[in-house]
Protein backbone atom coordinates (compact mmCIF):
# COMPACT_ATOMS: atom_id res chain seq x y z
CA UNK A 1 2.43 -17.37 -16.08
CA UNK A 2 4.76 -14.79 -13.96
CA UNK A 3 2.17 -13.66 -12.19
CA UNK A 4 0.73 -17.23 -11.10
CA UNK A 5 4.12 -17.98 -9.99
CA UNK A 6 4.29 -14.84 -8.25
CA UNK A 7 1.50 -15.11 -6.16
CA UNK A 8 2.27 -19.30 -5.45
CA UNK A 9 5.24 -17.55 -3.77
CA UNK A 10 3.95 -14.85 -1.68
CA UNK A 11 1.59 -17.22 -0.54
CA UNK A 12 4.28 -19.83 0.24
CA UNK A 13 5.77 -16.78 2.15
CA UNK A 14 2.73 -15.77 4.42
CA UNK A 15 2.05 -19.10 5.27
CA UNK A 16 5.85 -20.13 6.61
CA UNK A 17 5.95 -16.33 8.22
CA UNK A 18 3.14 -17.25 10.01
CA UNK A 19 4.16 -20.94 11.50
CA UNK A 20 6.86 -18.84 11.76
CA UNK A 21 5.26 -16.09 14.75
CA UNK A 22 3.51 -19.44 16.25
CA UNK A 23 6.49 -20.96 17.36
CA UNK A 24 7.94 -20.13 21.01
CA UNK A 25 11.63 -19.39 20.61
CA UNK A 26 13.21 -19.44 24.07
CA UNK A 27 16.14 -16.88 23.87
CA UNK A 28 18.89 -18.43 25.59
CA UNK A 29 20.06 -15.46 28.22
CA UNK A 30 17.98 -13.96 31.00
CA UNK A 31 14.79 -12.32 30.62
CA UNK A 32 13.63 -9.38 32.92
CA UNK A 33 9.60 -10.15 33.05
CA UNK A 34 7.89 -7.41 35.31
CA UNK A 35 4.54 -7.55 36.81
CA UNK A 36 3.62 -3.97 36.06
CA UNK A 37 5.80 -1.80 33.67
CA UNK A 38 4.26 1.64 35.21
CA UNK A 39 2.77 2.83 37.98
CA UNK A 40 0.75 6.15 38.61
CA UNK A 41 1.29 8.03 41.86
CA UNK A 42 -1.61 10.36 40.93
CA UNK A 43 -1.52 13.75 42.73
CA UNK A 44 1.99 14.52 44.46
CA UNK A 45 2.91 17.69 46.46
CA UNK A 46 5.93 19.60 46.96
CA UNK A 47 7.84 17.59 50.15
CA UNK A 48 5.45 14.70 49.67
CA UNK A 49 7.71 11.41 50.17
CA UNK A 50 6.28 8.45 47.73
CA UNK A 51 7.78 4.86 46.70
CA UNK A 52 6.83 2.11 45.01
CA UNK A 53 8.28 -1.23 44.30
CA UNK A 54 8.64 -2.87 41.18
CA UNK A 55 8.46 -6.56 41.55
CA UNK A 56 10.05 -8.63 38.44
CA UNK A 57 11.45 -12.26 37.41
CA UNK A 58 14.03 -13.86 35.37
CA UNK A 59 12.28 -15.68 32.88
CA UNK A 60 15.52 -16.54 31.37
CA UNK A 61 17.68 -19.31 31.88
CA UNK A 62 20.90 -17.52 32.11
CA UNK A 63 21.79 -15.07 35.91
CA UNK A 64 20.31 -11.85 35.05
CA UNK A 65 22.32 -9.11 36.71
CA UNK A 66 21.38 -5.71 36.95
CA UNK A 67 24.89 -3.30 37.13
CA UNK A 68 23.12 0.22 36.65
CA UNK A 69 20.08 1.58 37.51
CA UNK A 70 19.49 5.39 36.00
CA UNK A 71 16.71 7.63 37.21
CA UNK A 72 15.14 9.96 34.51
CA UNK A 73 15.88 13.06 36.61
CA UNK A 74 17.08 14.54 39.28
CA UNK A 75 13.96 14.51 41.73
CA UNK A 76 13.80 10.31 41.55
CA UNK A 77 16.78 7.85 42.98
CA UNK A 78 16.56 4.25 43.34
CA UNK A 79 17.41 1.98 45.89
C-alpha cells in the first residue's frame, strides 16, 4: 500500500517538474544575450596587437547597464 502511494507521488512529481522546464519564464530584469561567448585568436606573438569585438543584446526588459568590466590579467584591457 506505501509503496503504491509512493510511487503515485513521484510520478505526480516528474510529471509537474517537467511542465514545469516547458514553460518560458521571462525574468523580469535585463538579460545580457551574446552572439559568441569565446573567441580563439589562435597563434599570437610577442608585440603582436589583436582585438576582437563581442557583439551582445538585452534580451531583458529592464536597461541593462554594464558599470565594470575586469580583464583576467594584466596583458588584456578593454575598451
Amino acid at each position: 500500500m506505501m509503496r503504491g502511494l509512493f510511487t503515485i507521488l513521484f510520478g505526480v512529481f516528474v510529471v509537474f517538474s517537467a511542465y514545469a522546464k516547458d514553460e518560458k519564464v521571462q525574468a523580469d530584469g535585463p538579460i545580457i544575450t551574446f552572439e559568441e561567448d569565446s573567441f580563439d585568436f589562435g597563434d599570437i606573438y610577442q608585440g603582436d596587437k589583436v582585438a576582437h569585438t563581442f557583439k551582445f543584446e538585452n534580451s531583458g526588459n529592464q536597461p541593462l547597464i554594464i558599470t565594470n568590466v575586469q580583464t583576467t590579467c594584466g596583458c588584456t584591457a578593454t575598451e
